[in-house]
PDB file of N, CA and C in Angstrom:
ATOM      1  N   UNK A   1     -28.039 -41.879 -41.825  1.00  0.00           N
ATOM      2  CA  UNK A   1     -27.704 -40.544 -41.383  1.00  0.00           C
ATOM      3  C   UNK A   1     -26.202 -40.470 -41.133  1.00  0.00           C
ATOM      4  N   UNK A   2     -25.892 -39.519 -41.508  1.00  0.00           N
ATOM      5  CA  UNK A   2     -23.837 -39.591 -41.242  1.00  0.00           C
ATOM      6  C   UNK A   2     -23.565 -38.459 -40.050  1.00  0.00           C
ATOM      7  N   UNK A   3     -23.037 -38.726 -39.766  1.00  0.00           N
ATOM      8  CA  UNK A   3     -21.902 -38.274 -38.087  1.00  0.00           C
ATOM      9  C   UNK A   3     -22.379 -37.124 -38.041  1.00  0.00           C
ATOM     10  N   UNK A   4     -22.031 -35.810 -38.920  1.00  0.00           N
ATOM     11  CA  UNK A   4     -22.047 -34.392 -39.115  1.00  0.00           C
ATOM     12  C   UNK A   4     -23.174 -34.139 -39.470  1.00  0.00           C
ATOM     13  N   UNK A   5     -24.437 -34.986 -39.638  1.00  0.00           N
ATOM     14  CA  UNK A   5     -25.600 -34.642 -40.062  1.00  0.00           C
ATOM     15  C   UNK A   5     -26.388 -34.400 -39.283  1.00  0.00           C
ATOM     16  N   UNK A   6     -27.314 -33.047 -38.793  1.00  0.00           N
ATOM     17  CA  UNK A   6     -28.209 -32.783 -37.665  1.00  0.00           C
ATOM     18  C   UNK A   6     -29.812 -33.781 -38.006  1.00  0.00           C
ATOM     19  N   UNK A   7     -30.172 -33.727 -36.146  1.00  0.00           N
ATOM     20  CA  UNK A   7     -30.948 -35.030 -36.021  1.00  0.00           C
ATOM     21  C   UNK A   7     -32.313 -34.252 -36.906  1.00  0.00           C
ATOM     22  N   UNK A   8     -32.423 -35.085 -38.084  1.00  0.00           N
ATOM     23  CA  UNK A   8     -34.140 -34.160 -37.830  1.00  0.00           C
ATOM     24  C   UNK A   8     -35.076 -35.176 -37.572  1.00  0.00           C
ATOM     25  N   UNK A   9     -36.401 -34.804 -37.098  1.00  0.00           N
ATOM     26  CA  UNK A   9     -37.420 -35.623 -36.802  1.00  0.00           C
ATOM     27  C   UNK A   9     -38.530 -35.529 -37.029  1.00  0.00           C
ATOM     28  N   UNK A  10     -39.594 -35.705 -37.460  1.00  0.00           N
ATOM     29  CA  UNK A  10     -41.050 -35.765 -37.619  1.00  0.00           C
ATOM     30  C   UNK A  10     -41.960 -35.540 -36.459  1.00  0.00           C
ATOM     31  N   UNK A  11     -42.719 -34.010 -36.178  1.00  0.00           N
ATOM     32  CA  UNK A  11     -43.420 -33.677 -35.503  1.00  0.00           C
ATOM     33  C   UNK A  11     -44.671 -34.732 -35.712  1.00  0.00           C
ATOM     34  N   UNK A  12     -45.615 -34.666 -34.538  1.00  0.00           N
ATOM     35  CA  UNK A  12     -46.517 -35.499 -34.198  1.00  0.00           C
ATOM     36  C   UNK A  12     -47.799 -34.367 -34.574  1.00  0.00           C
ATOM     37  N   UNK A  13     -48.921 -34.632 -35.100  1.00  0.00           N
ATOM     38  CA  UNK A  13     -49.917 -33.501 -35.211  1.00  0.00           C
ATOM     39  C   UNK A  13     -50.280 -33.037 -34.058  1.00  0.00           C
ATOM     40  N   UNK A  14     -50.365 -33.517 -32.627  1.00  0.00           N
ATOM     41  CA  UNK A  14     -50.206 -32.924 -31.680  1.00  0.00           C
ATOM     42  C   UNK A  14     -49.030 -31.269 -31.609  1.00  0.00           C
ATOM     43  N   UNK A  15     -48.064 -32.284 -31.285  1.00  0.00           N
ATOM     44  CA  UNK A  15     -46.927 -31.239 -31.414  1.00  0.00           C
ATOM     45  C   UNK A  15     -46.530 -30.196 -32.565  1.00  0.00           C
ATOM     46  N   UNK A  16     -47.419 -30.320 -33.551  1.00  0.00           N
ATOM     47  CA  UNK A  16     -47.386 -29.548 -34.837  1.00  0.00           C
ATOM     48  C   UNK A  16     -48.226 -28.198 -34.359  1.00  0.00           C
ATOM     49  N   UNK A  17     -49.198 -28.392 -33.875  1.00  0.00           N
ATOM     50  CA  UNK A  17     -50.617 -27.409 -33.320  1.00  0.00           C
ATOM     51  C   UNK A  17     -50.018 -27.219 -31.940  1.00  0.00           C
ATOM     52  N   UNK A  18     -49.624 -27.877 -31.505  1.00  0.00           N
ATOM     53  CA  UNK A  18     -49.207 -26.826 -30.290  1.00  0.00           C
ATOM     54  C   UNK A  18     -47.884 -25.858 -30.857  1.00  0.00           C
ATOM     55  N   UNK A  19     -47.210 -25.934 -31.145  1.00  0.00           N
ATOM     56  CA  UNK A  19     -45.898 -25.338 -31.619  1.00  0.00           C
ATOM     57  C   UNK A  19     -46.189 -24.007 -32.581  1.00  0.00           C
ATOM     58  N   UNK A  20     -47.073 -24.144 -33.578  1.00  0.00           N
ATOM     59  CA  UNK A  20     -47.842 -23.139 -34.199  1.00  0.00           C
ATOM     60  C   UNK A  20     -48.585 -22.266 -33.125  1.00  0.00           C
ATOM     61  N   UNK A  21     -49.152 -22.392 -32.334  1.00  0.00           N
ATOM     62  CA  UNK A  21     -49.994 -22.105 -31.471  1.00  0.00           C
ATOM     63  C   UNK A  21     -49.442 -21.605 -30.506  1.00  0.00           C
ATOM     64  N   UNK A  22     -48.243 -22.141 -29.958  1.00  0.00           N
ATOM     65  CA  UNK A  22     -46.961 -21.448 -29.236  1.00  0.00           C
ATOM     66  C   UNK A  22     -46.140 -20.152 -29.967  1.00  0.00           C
ATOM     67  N   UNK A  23     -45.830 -20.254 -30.965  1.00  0.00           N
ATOM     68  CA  UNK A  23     -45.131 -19.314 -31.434  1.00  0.00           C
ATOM     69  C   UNK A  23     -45.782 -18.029 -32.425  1.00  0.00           C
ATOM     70  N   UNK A  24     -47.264 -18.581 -32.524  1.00  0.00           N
ATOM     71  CA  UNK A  24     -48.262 -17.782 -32.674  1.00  0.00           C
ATOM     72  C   UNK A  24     -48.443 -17.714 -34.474  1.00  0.00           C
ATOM     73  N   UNK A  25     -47.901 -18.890 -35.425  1.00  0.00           N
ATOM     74  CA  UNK A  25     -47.764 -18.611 -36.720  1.00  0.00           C
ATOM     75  C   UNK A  25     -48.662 -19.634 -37.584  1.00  0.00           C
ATOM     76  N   UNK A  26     -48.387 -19.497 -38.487  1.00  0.00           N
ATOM     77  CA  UNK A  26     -49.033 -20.553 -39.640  1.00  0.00           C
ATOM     78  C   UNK A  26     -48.356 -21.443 -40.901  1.00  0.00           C
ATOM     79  N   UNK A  27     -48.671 -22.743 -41.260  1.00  0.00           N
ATOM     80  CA  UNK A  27     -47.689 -23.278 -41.743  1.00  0.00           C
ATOM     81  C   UNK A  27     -46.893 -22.471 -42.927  1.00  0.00           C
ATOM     82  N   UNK A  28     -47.752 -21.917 -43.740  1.00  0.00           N
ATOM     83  CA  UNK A  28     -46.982 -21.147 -44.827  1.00  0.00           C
ATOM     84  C   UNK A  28     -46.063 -20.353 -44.007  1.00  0.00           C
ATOM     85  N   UNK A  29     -45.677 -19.779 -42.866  1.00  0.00           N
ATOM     86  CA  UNK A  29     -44.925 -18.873 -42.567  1.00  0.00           C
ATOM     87  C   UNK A  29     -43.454 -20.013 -41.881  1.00  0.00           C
ATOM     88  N   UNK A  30     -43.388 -21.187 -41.957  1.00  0.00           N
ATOM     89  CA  UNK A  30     -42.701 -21.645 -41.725  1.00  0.00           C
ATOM     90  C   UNK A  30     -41.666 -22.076 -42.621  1.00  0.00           C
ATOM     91  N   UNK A  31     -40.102 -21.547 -42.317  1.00  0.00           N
ATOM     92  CA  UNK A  31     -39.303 -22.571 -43.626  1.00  0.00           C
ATOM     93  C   UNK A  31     -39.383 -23.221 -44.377  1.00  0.00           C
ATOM     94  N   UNK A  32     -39.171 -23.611 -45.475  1.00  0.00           N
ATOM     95  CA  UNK A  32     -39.493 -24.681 -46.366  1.00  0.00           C
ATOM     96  C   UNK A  32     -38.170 -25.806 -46.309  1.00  0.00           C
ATOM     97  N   UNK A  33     -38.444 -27.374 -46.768  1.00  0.00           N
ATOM     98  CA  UNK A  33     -37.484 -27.967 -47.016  1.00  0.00           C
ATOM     99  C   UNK A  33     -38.174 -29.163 -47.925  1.00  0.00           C
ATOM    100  N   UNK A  34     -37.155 -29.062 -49.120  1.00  0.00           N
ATOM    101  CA  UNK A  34     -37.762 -30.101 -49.908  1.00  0.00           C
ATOM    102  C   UNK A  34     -38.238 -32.029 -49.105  1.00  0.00           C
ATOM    103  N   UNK A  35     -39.025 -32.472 -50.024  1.00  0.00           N
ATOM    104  CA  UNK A  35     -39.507 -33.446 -49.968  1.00  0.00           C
ATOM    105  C   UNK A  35     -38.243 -34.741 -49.943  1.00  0.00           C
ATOM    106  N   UNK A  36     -37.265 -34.373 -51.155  1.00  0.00           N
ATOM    107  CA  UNK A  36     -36.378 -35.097 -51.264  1.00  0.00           C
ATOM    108  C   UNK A  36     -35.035 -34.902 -51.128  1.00  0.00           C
ATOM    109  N   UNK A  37     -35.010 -34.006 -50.299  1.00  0.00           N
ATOM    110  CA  UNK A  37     -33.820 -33.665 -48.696  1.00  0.00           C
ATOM    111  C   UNK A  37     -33.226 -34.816 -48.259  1.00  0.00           C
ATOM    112  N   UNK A  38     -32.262 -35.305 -48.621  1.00  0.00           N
ATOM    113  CA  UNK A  38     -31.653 -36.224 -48.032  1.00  0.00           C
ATOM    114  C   UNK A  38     -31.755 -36.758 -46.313  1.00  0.00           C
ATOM    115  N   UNK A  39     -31.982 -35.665 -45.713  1.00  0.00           N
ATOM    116  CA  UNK A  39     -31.651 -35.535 -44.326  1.00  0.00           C
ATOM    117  C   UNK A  39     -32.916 -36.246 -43.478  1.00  0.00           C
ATOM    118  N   UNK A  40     -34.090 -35.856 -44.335  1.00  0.00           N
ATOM    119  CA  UNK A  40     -35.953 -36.370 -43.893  1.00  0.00           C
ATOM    120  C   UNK A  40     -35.727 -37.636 -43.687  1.00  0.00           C
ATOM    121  N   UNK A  41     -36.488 -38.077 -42.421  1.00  0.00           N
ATOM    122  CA  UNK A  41     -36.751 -39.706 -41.930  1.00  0.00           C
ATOM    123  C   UNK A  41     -37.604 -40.292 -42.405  1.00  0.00           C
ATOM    124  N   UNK A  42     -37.585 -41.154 -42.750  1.00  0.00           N
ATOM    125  CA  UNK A  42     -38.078 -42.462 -43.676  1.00  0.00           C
ATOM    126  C   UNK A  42     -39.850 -41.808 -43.041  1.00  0.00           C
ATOM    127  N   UNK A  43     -40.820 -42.013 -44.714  1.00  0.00           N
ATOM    128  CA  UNK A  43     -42.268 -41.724 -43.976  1.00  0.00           C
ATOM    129  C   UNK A  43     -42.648 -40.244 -44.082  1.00  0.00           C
ATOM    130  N   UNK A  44     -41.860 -39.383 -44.219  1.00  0.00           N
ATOM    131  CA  UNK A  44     -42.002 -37.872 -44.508  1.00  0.00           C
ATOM    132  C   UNK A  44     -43.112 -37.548 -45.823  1.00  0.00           C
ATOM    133  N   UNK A  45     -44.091 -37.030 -45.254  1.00  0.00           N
ATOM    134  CA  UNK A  45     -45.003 -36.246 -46.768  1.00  0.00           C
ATOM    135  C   UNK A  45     -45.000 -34.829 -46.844  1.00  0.00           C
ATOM    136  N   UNK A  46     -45.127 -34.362 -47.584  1.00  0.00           N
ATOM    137  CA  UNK A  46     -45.767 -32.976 -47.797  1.00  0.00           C
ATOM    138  C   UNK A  46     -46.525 -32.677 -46.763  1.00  0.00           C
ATOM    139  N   UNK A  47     -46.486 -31.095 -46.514  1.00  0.00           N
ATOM    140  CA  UNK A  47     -47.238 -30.917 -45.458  1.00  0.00           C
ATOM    141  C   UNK A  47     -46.911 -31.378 -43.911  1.00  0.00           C
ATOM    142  N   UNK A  48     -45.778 -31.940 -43.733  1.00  0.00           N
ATOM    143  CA  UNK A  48     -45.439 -32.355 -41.958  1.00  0.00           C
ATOM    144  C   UNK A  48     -44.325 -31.546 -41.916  1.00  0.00           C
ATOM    145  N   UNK A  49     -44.304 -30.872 -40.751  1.00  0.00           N
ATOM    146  CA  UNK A  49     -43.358 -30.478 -39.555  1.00  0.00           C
ATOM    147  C   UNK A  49     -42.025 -31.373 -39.223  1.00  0.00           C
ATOM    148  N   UNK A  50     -40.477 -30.692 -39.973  1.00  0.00           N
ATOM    149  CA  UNK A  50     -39.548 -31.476 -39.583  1.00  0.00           C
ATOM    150  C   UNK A  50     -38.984 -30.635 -38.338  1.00  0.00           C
ATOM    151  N   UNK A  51     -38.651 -31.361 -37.084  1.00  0.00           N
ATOM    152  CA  UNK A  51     -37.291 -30.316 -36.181  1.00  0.00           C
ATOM    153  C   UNK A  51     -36.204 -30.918 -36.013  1.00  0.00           C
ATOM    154  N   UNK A  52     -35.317 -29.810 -36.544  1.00  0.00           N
ATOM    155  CA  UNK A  52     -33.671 -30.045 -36.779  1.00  0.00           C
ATOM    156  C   UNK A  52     -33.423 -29.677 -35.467  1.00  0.00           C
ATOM    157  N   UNK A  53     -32.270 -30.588 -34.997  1.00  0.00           N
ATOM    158  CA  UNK A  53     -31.359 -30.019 -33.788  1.00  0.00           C
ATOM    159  C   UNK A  53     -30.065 -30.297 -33.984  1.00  0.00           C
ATOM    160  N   UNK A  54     -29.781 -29.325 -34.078  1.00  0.00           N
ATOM    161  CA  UNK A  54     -27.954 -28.819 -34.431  1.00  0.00           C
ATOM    162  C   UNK A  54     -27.478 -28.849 -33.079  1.00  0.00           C
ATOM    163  N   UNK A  55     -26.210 -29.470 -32.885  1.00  0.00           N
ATOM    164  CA  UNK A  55     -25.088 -28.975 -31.648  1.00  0.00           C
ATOM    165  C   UNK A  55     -24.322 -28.105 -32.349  1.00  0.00           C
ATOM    166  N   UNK A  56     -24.055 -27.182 -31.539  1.00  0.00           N
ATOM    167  CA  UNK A  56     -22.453 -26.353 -32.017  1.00  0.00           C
ATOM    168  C   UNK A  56     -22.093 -25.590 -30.402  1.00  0.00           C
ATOM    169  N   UNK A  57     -20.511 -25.730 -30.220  1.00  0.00           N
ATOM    170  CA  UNK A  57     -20.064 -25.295 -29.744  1.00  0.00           C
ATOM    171  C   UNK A  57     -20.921 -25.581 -27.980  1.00  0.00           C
ATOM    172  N   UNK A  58     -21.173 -27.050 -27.948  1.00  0.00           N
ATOM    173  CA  UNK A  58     -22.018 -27.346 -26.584  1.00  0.00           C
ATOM    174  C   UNK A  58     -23.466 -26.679 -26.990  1.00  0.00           C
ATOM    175  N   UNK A  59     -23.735 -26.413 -27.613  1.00  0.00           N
ATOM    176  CA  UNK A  59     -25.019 -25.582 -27.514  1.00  0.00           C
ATOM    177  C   UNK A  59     -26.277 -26.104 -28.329  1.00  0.00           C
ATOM    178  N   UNK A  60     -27.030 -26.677 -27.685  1.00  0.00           N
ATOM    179  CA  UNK A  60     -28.194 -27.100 -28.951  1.00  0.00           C
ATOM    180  C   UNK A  60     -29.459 -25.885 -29.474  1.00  0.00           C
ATOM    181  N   UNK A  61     -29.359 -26.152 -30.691  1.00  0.00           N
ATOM    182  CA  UNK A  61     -30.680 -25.084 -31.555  1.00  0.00           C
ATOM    183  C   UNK A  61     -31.187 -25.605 -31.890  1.00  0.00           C
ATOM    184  N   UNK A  62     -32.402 -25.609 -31.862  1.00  0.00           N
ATOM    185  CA  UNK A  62     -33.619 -25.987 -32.636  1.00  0.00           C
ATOM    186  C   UNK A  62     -34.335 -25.592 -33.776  1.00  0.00           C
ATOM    187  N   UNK A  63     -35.115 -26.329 -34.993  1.00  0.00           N
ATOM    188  CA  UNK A  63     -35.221 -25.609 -35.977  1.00  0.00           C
ATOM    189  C   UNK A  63     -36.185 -26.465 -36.898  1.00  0.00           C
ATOM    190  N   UNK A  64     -37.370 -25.055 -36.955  1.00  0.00           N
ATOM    191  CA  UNK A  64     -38.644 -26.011 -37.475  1.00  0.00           C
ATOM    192  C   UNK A  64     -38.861 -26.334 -39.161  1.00  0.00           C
ATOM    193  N   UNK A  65     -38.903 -27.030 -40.095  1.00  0.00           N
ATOM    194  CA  UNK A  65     -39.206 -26.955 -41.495  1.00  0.00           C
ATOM    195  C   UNK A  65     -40.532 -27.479 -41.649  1.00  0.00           C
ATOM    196  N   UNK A  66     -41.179 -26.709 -42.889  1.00  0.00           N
ATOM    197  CA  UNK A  66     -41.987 -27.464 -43.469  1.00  0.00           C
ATOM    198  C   UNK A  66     -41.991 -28.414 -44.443  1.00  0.00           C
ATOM    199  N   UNK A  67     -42.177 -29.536 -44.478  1.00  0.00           N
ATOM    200  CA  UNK A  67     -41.855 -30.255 -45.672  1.00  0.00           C
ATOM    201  C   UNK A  67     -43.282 -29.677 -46.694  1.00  0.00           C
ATOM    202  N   UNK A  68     -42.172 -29.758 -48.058  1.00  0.00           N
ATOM    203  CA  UNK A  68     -43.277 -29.102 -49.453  1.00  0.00           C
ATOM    204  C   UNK A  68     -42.290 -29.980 -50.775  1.00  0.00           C
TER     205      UNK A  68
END
C-alpha cells in the first residue's frame, strides 16, 4: 500500500448486514469497485464489502464498495 493510498478493508459478514440494515439498502445499490483494484487487501472476492477511509484536511470519510 503507498503513503497517499486510502486504508481500505474487508467488511466482516457481520458488519456487511448490519451496515445494509443501518443505512437501509441492498448490495446492488452499493458502489462498485473492480476485483482487480490495486488498492483491495490480499483475499478479496466478488461479492464482499470494501470500506475506504480517506483523511483530508483532519477529517476522516468513510466509504463503502462493492467488490464485482
Amino acid at each position: 500500500m503507498h503513503i497517499l493510498q486510502p486504508k481500505h478493508s474487508k467488511l466482516s459478514q457481520k458488519e456487511a448486514s448490519e451496515l445494509l440494515a443501518k443505512y437501509n439498502v441492498s448490495l446492488t445499490q452499493l458502489p462498485k469497485i473492480n476485483l482487480n483494484d490495486p488498492g483491495l487487501p490480499e483475499g478479496c472476492q466478488i461479492g464482499d464489502i470494501i470500506k475506504v477511509e480517506r483523511k483530508s484536511a483532519g477529517k476522516a470519510a468513510v466509504y463503502y464498495r462493492l467488490v464485482v
